[in-house]
Protein backbone atom coordinates (compact mmCIF):
# COMPACT_ATOMS: atom_id res chain seq x y z
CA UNK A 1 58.43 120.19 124.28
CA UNK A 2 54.78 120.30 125.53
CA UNK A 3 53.16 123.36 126.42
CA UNK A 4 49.27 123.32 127.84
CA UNK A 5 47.35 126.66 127.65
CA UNK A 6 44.72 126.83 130.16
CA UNK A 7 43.47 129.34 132.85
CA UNK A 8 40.49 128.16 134.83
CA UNK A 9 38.11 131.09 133.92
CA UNK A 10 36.51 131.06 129.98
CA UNK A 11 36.79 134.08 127.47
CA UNK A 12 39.91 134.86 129.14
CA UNK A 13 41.77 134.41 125.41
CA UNK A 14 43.34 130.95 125.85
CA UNK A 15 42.77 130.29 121.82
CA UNK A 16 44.10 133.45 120.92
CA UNK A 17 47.32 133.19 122.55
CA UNK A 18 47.73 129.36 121.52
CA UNK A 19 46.78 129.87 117.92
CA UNK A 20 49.48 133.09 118.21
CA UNK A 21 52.15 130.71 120.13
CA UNK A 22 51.62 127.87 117.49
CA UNK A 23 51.88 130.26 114.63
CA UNK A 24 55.38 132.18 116.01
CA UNK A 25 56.71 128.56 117.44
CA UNK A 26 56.29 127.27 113.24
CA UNK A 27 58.45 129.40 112.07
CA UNK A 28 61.26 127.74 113.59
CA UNK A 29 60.16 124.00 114.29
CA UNK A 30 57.59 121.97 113.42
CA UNK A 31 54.47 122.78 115.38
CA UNK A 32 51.40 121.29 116.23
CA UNK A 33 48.31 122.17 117.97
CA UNK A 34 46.11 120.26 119.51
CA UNK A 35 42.67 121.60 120.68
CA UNK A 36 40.75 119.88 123.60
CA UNK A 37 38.77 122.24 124.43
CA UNK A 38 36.46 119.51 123.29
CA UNK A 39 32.82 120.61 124.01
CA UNK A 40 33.65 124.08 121.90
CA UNK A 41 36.94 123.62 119.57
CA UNK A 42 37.77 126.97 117.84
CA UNK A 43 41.34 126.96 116.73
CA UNK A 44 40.43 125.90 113.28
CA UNK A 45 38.40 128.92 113.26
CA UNK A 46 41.34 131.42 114.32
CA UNK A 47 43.64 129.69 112.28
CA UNK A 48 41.17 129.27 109.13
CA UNK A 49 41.57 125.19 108.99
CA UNK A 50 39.42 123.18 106.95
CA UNK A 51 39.26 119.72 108.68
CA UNK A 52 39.31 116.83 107.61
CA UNK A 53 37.63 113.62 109.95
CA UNK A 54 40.63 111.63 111.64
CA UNK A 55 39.13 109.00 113.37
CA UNK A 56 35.32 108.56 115.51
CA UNK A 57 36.07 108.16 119.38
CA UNK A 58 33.74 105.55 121.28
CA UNK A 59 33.02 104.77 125.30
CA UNK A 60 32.43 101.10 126.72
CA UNK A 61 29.26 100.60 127.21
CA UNK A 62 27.19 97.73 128.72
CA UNK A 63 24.65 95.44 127.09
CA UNK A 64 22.64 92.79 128.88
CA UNK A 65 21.47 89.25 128.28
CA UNK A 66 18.58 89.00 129.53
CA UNK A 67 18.26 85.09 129.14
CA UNK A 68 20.87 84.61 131.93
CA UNK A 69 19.85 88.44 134.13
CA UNK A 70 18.22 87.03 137.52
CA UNK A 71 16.97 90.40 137.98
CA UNK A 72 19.41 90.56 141.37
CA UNK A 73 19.78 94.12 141.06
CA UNK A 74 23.72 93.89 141.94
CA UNK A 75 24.54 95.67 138.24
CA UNK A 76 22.75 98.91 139.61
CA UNK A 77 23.76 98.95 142.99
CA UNK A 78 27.49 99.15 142.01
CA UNK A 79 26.65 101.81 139.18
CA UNK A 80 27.21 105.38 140.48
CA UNK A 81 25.69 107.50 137.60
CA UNK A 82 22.57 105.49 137.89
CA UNK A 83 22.40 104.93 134.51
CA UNK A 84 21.26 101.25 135.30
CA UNK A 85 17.58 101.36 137.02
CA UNK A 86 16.40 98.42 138.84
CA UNK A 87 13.10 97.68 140.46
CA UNK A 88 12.42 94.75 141.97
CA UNK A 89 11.11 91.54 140.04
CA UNK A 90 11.68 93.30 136.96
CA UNK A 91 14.80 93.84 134.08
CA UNK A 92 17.18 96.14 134.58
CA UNK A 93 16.57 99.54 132.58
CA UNK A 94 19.99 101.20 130.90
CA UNK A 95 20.32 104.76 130.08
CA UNK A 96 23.10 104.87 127.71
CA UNK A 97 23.42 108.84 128.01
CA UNK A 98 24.20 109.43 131.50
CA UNK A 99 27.39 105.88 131.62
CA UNK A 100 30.71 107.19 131.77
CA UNK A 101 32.07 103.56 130.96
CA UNK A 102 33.46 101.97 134.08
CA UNK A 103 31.72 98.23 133.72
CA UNK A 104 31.41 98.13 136.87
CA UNK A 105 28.24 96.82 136.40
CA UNK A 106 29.96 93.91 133.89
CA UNK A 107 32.26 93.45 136.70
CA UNK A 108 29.46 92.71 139.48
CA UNK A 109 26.84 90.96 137.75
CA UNK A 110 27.28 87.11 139.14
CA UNK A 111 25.90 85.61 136.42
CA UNK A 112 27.94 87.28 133.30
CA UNK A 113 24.90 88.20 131.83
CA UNK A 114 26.23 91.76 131.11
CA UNK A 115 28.93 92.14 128.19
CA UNK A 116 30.96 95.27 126.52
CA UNK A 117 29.60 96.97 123.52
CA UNK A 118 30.25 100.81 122.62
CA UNK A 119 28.91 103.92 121.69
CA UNK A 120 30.28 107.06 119.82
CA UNK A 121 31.29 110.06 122.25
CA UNK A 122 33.44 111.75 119.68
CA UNK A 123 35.26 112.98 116.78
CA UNK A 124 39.01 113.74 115.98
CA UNK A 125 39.38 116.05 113.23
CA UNK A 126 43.06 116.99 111.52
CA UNK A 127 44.30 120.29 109.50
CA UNK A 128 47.24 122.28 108.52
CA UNK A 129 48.01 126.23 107.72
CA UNK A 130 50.72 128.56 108.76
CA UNK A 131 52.76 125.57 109.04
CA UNK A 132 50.78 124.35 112.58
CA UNK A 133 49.48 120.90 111.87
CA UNK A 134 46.29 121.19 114.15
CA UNK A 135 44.76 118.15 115.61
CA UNK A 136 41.23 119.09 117.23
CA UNK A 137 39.10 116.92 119.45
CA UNK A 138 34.90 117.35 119.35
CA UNK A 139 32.51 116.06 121.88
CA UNK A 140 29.25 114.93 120.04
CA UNK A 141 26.46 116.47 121.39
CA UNK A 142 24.51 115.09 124.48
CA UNK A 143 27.23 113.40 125.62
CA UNK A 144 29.11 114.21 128.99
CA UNK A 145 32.38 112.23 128.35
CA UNK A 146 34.89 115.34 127.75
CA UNK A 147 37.71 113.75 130.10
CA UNK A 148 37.92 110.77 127.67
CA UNK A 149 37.77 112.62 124.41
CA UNK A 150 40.94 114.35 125.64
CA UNK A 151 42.96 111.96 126.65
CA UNK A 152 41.91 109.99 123.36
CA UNK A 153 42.91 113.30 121.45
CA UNK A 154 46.37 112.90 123.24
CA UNK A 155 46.42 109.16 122.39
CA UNK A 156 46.15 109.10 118.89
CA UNK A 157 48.12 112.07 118.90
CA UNK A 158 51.06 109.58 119.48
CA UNK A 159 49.68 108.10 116.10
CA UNK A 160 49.73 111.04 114.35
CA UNK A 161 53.08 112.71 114.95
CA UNK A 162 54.89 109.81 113.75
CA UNK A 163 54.30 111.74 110.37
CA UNK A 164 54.00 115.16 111.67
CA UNK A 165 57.08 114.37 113.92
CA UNK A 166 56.09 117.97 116.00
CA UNK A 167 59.09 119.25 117.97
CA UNK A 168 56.40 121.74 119.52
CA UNK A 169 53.50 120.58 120.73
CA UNK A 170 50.90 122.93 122.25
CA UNK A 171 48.07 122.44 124.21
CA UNK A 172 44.76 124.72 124.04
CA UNK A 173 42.79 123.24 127.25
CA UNK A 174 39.17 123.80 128.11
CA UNK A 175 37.73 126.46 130.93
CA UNK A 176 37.64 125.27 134.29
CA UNK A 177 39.87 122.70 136.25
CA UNK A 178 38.02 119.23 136.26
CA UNK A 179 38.59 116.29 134.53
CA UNK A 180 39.27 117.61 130.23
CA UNK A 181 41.90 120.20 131.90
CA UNK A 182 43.34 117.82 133.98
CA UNK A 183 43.89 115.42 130.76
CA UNK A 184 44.92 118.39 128.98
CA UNK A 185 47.90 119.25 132.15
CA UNK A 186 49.36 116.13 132.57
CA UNK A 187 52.30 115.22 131.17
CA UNK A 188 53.58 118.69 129.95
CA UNK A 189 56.64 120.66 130.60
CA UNK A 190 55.10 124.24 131.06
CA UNK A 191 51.69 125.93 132.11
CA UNK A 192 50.74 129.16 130.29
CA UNK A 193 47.96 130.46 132.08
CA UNK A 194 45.84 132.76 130.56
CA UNK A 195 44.19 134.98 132.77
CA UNK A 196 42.48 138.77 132.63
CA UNK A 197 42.08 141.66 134.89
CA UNK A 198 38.46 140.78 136.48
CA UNK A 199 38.12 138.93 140.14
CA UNK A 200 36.38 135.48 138.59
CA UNK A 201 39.47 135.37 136.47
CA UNK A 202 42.18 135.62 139.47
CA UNK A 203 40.15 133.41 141.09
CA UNK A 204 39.76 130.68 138.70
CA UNK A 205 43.53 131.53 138.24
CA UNK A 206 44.40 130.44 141.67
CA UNK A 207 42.49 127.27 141.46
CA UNK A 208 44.13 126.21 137.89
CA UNK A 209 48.02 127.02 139.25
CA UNK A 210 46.90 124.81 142.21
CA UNK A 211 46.79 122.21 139.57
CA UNK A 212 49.97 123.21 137.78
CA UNK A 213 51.84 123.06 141.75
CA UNK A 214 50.13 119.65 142.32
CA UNK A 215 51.23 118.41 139.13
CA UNK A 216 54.92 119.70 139.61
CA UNK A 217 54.49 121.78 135.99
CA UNK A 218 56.52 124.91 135.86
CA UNK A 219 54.19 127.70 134.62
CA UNK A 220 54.24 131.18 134.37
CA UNK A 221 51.10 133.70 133.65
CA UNK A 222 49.93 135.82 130.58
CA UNK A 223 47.64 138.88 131.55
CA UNK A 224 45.27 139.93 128.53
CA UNK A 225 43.72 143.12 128.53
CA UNK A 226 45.82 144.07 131.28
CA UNK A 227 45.49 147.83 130.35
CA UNK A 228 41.50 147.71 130.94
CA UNK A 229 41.53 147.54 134.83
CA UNK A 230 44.74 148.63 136.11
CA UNK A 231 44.07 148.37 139.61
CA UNK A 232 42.92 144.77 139.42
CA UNK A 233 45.89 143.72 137.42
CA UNK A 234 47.76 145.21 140.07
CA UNK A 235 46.09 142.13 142.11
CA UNK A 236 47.28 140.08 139.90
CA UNK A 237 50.85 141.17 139.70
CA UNK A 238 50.88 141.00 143.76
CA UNK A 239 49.71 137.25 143.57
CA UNK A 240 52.06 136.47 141.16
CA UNK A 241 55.01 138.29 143.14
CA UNK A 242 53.35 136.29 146.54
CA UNK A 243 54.07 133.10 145.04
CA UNK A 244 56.97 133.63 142.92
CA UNK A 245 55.15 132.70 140.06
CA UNK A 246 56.72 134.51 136.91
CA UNK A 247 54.40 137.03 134.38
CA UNK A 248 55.78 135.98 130.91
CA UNK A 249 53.39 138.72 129.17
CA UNK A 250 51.38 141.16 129.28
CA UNK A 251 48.54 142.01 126.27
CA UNK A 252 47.40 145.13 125.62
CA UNK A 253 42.85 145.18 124.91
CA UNK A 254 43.07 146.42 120.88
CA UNK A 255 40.66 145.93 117.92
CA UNK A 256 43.16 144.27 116.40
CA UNK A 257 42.28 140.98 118.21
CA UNK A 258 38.57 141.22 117.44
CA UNK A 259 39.63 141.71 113.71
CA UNK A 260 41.31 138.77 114.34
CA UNK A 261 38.66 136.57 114.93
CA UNK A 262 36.24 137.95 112.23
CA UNK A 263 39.42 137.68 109.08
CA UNK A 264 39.64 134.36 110.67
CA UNK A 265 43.77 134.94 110.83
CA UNK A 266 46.79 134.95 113.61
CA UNK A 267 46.70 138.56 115.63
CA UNK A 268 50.47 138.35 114.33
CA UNK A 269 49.27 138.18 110.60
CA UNK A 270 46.80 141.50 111.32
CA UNK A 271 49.84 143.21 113.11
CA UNK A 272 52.94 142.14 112.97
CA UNK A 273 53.96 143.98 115.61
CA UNK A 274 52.71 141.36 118.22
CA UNK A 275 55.08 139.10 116.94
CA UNK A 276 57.89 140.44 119.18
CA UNK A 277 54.71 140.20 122.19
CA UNK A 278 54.37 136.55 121.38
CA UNK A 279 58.21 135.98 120.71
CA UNK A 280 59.64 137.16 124.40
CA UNK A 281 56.56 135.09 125.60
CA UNK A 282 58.12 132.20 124.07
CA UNK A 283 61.70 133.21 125.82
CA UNK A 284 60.21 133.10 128.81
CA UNK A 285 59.31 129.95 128.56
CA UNK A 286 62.28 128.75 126.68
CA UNK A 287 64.02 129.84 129.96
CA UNK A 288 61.72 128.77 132.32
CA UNK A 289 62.15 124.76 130.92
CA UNK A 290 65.68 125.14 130.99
């Protein structure tokens, strides 16, 4: 089973309540987590993992020969980052930061004077405690590739659950809904979306279950800090009841979450009363994939 936790709008607690799922779901089965909120990974944090370097991630690239270039200019008229410069009479100029990989540039040049080479976008990083084998995906800095770390986070995720061999495997997306949360979606057999009480959050909220409806992903939505503006999560509720879109929980705004975060340890290992919060979550969607 393959649960994504996403949401649209940041700080909304998507890590809390995936680190909380993975920790409840391990008691049972054997769990794993894998992190893709690449550009700012935190799970290992919440769950106080100390990981160890899996594997580097690398993009295509182009490289020229300039003893066959004819200096036609076709390699930067097909490239639509315009990371290839051309001016006429003169070699093309490359800037490796801004490709995103395509070749179309190896694919147009008429003279095969352009060939692959790579360069490293990435890192995977694996860990284990509470029982959650984590698997956690970091963009390296400067580079703009997040998509592709993700989806090479899923890939060799393949790899590495042949010896994990994770019944439960959840999902903790990036903010927003472009290209690392789409990566993050597809695939899966239920949406948690984690939203709060504040009208960037229900808005980003909409735009994220648009996602989950265009992907055909059953979902349902988690409210945190629903009791610190009633009146907006009243909004919330009303959307939800518009579009027949279930509320599988509700969390309350305590100190016990911050403390959370600063002991570095599962809200359900500072109080274990949230483990019957996180446990009828997890019936919900237990009933929902069903």
């Amino acid at each position: 089973m393959k649960i994504a936790i996403t949401g649209g709008k940041g700080g909304t607690g998507k890590s809390m309540v995936a680190t909380s799922l993975a920790v409840k779901f391990a008691k049972n089965s054997k769990t794993a987590l894998l992190d893709v909120d690449v550009e700012c990974p935190n799970d290992h944090l919440l769950l106080s993992v100390k990981r160890k370097e899996f594997t580097k991630i690398y993009q295509p690239i182009p490289k020229w020969d300039f003893d066959k270039c004819t200096k036609c200019g076709k390699c930067a008229a097909v490239c639509k980052q315009n990371a290839v410069v051309f001016v006429k009479d003169k070699y093309p100029a490359f800037v490796k930061d801004i490709c995103i990989g395509c070749k179309a540039c190896i694919v147009a040049c008429p003279q095969n004077a352009i060939f692959e080479t790579k360069k490293e976008i990435g890192t995977i990083y694996i860990g284990r405690n509470y029982n959650v084998g984590l698997i956690s995906g970091e963009l390296k800095l400067g580079e703009l590739a997040s998509g592709e770390v993700v989806a090479e986070v899923r890939k060799y995720f393949e790899e590495i659950n042949k010896k994990l061999k994770a019944e439960i495997i959840l999902i903790d997306s990036a903010a927003g809904i472009g290209c690392p949360v789409i990566a993050s979606l597809i695939g899966t057999d239920y949406i948690v979306a984690v939203t709060e009480p504040t009208p960037s959050a229900l808005h980003d909220l909409k735009r994220v279950l648009y996602l989950a409806k265009h992907f055909q992903i059953k979902h349902g939505i988690v409210i945190n800090k629903y009791d610190l503006a009633k009146q907006f999560c009243l909004k919330i509720e009303g959307f939800a009841k518009e579009n027949n879109i279930a509320i599988i929980g509700r969390i309350p705004y305590k100190k016990d979450f911050v403390d959370s975060t600063i002991k570095m340890k599962p809200v359900t290992e500072i109080n274990p009363d949230y483990q019957k919060l996180f446990q009828k979550i997890i019936e919900q969607i237990n009933l929902a994939i069903k």
